[in-house]
Protein backbone atom coordinates (compact mmCIF):
# COMPACT_ATOMS: atom_id res chain seq x y z
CA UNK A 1 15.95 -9.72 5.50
CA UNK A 2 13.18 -7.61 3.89
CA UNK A 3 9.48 -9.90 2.78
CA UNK A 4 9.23 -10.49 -1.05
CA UNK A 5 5.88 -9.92 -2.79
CA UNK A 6 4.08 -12.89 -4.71
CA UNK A 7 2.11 -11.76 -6.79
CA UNK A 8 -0.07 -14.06 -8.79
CA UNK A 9 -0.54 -13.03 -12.38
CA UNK A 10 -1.31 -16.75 -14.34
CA UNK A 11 -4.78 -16.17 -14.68
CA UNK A 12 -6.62 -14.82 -17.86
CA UNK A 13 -9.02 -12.24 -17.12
CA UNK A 14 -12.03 -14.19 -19.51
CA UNK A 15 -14.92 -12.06 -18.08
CA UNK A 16 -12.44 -8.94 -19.10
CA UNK A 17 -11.99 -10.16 -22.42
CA UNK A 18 -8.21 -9.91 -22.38
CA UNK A 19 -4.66 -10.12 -20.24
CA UNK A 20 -6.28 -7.61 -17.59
CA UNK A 21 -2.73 -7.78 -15.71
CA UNK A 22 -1.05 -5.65 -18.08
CA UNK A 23 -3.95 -3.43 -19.09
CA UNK A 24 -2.56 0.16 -18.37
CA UNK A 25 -4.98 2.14 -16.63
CA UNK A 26 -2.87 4.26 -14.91
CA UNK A 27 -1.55 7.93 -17.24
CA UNK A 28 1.61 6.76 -18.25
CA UNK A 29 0.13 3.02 -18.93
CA UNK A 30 0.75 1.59 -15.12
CA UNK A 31 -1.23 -1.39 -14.61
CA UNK A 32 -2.62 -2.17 -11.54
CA UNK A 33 -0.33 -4.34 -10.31
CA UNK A 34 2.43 -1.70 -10.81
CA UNK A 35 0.44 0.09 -8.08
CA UNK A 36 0.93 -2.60 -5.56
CA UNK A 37 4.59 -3.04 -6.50
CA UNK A 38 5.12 0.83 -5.84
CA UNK A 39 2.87 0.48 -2.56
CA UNK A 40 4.95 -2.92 -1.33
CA UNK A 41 8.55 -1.56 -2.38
CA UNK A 42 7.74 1.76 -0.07
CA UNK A 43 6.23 -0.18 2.74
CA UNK A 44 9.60 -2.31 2.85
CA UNK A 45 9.37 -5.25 0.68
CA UNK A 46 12.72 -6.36 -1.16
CA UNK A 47 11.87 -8.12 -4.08
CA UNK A 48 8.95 -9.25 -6.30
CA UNK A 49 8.06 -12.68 -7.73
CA UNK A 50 5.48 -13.33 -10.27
CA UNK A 51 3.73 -16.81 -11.36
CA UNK A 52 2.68 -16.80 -15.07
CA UNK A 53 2.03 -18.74 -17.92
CA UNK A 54 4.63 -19.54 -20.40
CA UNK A 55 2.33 -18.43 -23.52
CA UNK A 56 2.56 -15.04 -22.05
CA UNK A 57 5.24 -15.05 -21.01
CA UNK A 58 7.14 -12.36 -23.85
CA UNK A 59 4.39 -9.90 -23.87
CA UNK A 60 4.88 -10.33 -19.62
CA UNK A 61 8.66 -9.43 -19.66
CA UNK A 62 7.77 -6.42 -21.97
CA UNK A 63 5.21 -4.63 -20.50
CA UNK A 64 5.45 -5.62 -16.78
CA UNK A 65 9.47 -6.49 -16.15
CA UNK A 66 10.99 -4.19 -18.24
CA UNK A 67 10.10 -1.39 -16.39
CA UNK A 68 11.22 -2.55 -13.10
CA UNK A 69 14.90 -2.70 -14.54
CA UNK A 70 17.31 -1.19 -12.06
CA UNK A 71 14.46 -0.58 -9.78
CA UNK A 72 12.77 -3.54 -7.99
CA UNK A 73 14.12 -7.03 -7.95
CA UNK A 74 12.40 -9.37 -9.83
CA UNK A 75 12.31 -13.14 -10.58
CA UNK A 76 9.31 -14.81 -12.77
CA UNK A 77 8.18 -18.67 -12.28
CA UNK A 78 5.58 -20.67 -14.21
CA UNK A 79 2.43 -22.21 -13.40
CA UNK A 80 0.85 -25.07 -15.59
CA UNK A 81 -1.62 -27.85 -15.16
CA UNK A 82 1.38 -30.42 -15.95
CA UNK A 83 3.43 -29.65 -13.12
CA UNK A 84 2.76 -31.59 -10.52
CA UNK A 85 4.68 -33.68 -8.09
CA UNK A 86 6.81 -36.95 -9.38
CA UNK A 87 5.01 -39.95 -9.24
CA UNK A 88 1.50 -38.01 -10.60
CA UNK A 89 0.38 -38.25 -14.48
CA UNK A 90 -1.92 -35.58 -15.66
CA UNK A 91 -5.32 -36.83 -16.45
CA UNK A 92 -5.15 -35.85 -20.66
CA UNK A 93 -8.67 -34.53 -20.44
CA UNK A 94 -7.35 -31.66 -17.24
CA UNK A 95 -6.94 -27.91 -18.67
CA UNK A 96 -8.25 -25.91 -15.57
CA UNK A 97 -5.35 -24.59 -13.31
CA UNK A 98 -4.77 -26.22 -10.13
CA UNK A 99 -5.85 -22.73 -8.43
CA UNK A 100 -4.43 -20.46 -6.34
CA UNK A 101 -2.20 -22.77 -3.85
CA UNK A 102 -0.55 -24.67 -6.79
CA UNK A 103 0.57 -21.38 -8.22
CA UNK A 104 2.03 -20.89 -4.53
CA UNK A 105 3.88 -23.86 -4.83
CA UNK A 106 5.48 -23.00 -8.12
CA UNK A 107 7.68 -20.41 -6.12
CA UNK A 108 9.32 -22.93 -3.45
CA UNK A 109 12.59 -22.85 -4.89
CA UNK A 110 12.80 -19.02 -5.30
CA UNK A 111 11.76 -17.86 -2.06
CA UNK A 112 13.14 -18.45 1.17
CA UNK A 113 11.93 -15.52 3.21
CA UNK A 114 8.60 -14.01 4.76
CA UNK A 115 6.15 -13.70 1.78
CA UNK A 116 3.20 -12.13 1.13
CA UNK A 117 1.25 -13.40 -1.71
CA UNK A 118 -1.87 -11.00 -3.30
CA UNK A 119 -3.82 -11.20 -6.71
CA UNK A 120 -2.40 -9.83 -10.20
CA UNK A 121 -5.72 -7.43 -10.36
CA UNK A 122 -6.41 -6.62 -7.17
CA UNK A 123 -6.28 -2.41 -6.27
CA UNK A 124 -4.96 -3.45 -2.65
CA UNK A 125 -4.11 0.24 -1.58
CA UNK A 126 -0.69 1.52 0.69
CA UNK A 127 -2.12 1.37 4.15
CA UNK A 128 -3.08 -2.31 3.23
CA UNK A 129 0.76 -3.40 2.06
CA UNK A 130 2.48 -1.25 4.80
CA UNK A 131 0.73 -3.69 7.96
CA UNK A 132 0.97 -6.68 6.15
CA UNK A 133 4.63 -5.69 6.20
CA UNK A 134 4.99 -4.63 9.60
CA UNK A 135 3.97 -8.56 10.21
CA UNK A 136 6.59 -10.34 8.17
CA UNK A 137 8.95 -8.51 9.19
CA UNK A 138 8.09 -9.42 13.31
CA UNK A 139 8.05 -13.15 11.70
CA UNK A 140 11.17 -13.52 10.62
CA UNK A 141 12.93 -16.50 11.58
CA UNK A 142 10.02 -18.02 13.27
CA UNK A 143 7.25 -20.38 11.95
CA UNK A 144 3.29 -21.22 11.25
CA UNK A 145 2.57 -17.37 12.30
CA UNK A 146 0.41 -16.43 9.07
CA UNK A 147 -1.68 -13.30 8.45
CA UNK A 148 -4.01 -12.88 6.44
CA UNK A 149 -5.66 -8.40 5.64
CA UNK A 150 -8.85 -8.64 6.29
CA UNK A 151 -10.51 -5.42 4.40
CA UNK A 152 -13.78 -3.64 6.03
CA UNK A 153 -16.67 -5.16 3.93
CA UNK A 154 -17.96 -1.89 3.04
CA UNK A 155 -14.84 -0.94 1.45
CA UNK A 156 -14.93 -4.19 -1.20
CA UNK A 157 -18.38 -3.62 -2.60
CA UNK A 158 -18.89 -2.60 -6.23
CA UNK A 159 -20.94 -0.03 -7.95
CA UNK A 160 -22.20 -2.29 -10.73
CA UNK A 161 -23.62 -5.11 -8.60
CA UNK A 162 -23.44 -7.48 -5.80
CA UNK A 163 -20.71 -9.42 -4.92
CA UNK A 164 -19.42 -12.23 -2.84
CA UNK A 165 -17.19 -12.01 -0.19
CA UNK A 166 -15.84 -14.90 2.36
CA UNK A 167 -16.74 -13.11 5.65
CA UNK A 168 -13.97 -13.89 7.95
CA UNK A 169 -14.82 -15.09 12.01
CA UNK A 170 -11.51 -14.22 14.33
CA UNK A 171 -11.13 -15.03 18.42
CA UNK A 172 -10.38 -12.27 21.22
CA UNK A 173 -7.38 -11.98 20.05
CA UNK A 174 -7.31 -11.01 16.29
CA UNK A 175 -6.81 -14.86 15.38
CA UNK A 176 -8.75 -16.13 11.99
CA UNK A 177 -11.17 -18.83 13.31
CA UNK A 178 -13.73 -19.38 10.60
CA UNK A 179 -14.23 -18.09 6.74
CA UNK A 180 -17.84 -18.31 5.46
CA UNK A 181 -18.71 -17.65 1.66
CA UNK A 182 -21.48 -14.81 1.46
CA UNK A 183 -23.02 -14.62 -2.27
CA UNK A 184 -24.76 -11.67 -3.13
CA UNK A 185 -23.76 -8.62 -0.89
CA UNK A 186 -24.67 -5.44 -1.47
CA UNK A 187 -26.05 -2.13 0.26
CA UNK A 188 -29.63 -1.60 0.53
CA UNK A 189 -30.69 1.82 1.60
CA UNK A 190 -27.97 2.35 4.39
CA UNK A 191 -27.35 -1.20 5.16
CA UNK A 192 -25.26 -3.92 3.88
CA UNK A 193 -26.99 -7.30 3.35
CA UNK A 194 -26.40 -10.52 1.84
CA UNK A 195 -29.11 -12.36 0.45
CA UNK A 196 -29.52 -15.95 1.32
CA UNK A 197 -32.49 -18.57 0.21
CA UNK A 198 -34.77 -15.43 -0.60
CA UNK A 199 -33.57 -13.58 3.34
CA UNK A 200 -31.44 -10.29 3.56
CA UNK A 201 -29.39 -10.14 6.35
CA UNK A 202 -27.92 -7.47 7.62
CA UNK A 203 -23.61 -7.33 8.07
CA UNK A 204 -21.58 -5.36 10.28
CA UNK A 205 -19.71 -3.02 7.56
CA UNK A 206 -16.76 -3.54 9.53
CA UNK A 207 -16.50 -6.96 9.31
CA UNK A 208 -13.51 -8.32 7.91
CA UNK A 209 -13.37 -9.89 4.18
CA UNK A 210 -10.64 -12.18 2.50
CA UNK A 211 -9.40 -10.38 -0.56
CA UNK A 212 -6.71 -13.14 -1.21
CA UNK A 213 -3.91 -11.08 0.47
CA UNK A 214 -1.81 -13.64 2.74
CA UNK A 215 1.39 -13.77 4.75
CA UNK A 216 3.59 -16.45 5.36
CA UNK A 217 6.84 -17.89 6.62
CA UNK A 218 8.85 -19.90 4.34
CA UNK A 219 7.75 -23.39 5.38
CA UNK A 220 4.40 -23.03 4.37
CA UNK A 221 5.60 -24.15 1.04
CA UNK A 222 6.72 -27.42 3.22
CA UNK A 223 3.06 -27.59 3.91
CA UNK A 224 1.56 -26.89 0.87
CA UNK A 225 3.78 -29.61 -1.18
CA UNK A 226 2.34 -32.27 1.01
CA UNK A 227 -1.78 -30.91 1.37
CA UNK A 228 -1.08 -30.73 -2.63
CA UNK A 229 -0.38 -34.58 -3.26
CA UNK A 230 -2.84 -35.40 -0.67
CA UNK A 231 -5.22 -33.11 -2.70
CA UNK A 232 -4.20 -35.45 -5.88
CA UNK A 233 -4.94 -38.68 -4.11
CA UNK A 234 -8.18 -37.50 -3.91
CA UNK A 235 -9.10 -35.89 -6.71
CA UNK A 236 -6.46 -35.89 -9.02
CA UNK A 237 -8.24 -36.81 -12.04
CA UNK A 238 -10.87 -34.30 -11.45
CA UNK A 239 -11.70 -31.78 -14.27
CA UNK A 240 -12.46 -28.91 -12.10
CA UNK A 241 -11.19 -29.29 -8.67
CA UNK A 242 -8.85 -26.59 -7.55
CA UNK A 243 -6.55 -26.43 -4.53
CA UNK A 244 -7.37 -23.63 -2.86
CA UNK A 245 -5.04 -21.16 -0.04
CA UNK A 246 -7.88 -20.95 2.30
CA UNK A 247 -8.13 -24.64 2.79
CA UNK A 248 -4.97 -25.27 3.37
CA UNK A 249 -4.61 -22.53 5.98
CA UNK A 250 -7.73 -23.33 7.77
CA UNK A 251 -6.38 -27.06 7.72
CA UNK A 252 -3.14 -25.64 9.49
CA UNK A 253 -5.59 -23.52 12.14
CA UNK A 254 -7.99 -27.09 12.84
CA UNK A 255 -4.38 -28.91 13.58
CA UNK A 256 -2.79 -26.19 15.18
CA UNK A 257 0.01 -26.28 13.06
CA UNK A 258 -0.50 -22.73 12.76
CA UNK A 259 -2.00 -19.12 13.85
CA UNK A 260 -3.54 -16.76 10.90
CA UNK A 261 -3.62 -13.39 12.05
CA UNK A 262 -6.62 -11.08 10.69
CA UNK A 263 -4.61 -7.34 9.57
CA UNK A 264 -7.11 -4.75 9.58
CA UNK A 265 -6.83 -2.16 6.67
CA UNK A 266 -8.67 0.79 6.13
CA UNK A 267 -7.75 0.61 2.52
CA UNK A 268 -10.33 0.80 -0.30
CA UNK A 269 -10.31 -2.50 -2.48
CA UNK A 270 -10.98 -1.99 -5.94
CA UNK A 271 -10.44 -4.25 -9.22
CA UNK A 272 -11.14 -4.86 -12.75
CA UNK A 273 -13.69 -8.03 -13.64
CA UNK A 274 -15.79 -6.09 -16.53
CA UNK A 275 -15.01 -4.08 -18.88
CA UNK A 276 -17.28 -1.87 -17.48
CA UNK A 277 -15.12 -1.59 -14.28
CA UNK A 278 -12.23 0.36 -16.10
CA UNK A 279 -13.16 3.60 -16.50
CA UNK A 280 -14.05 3.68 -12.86
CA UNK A 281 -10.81 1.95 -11.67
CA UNK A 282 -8.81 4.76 -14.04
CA UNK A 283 -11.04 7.44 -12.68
CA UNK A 284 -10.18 6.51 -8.95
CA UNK A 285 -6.35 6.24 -9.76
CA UNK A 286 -6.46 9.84 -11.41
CA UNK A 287 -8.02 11.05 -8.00
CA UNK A 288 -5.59 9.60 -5.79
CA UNK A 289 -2.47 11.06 -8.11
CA UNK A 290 -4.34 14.13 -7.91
CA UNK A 291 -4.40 13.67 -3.81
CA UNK A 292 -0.76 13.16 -3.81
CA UNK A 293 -1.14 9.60 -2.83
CA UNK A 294 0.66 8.37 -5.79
CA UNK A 295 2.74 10.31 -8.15
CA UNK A 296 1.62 10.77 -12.02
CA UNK A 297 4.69 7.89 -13.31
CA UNK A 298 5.60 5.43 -10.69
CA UNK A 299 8.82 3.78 -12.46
């Protein structure tokens, strides 16, 4: 059975000013998710299924589904702050999302396979979908062996600032031990640093960085629907609290409930959070068509 791709697309893009998952940037309007679509179907993938919103959900099927038609198999499901386990009442004054594991758990009745799950506008690249399914398909049939890519830091910084990455720690043998939140990263000179309390230090540029591009078995939704009402107990009348993949999976490391394998890529990461960021991101996909890495119309 080949993986399916989740690809999370229920967010807006506010700093972007707009739907940024179905802005086209590529020459015949691709948008950058098409691009990982394109890059997961050739690597082996079988189908695709995307969490949205139901307000957008029209403009969604038009720009984005329609052109998979006959192409890629494709199922939609819906993320909103109301859906939440029986027994749980909304707190009236909640509009925030639940975050990125909730949106996880909105495809538990669709998928039943190996999964990978990556961002709606995230540039991911080929190399970077081809290992990641390489792994779930040795997983098959087997369970709590997750993976998570872990991209070269110096391949996720930006040219109009610093960033923040969570550097990831792994054991001897490629296992994900540890995942520390680094704010302002950036290269200075010839070095990459991250500034902390007023002190640069100095990071390996080939230390791995969570871009939010997992793999799973199919019972991680098992796991997820019971760290989620445990997350309500606690703070289910929160505002602001969001539920979060990296807790969860580090939760499933500390009980040994489960192994998170860290992929190496030598794929470039690249996305769109300003609207300054676009006419890099098209210039970089016009390069790469004119490489041959992708063709000029992908569907």
């Amino acid at each position: 059975m080949k993986p399916t791709l989740f690809v999370l697309a229920a967010g807006m893009g506010s700093r972007y000013g707009g739907l940024k998952q179905i802005d086209g940037l590529g020459p015949n309007g691709e948008t950058i998710m098409d691009y990982s679509v394109f890059d997961a179907m050739r690597a082996g993938f079988g189908k695709v299924v995307f969490v949205i919103r139901h307000d957008f959900e029209d403009d969604f099927r038009r720009v984005v589904v329609s052109k998979y038609e006959g192409k890629v198999p494709c199922e939609i499901c819906f993320q909103s702050v109301d859906k939440l386990p029986e027994g749980y009442t909304l707190n009236p004054e909640r509009t925030k999302p639940w975050g990125t594991n909730h949106a996880v758990l909105m495809a538990r009745d669709i998928i039943h396979e190996p999964f990978a799950v990556i961002n709606a506008d995230d540039f991911y690249g080929r190399e970077s979908f081809q290992v990641l399914a390489d792994f779930l398909h040795s997983v098959e049939g087997k369970q709590g062996e997750y993976c998570m890519v872990g991209y070269r830091v110096c391949n996720t910084l930006s040219e109009n600032g610093s960033v923040s990455r969570g550097i990831c720690s792994t054991d001897e043998n490629g296992f994900l031990t540890g995942v520390v939140e680094r704010t302002h990263i950036e290269e200075v000179g010839q070095k990459i640093v991250f500034t902390e309390d007023g002190k640069d230090t100095v990071i390996d540029p080939m230390s791995p960085v969570s871009m939010n591009m997992w793999g799973f078995t199919p019972e991680y939704f098992q796991y997820v629907d019971e760290a989620f009402r445990a997350f309500l107990d606690a703070h289910g009348q929160e505002l602001k609290a969001e539920f979060y993949i990296p807790t969860l999976v580090n939760d499933l490391i500390q009980a040994g409930r489960a192994t998170c394998r860290v992929l190496d890529t030598p794929s470039r990461w690249f996305g769109v959070t300003y609207p300054e960021d676009r006419p890099q991101v098209v210039m970089k996909i016009n390069t790469m068509i004119q490489e041959g890495i992708y063709p000029a119309k992908l569907f």
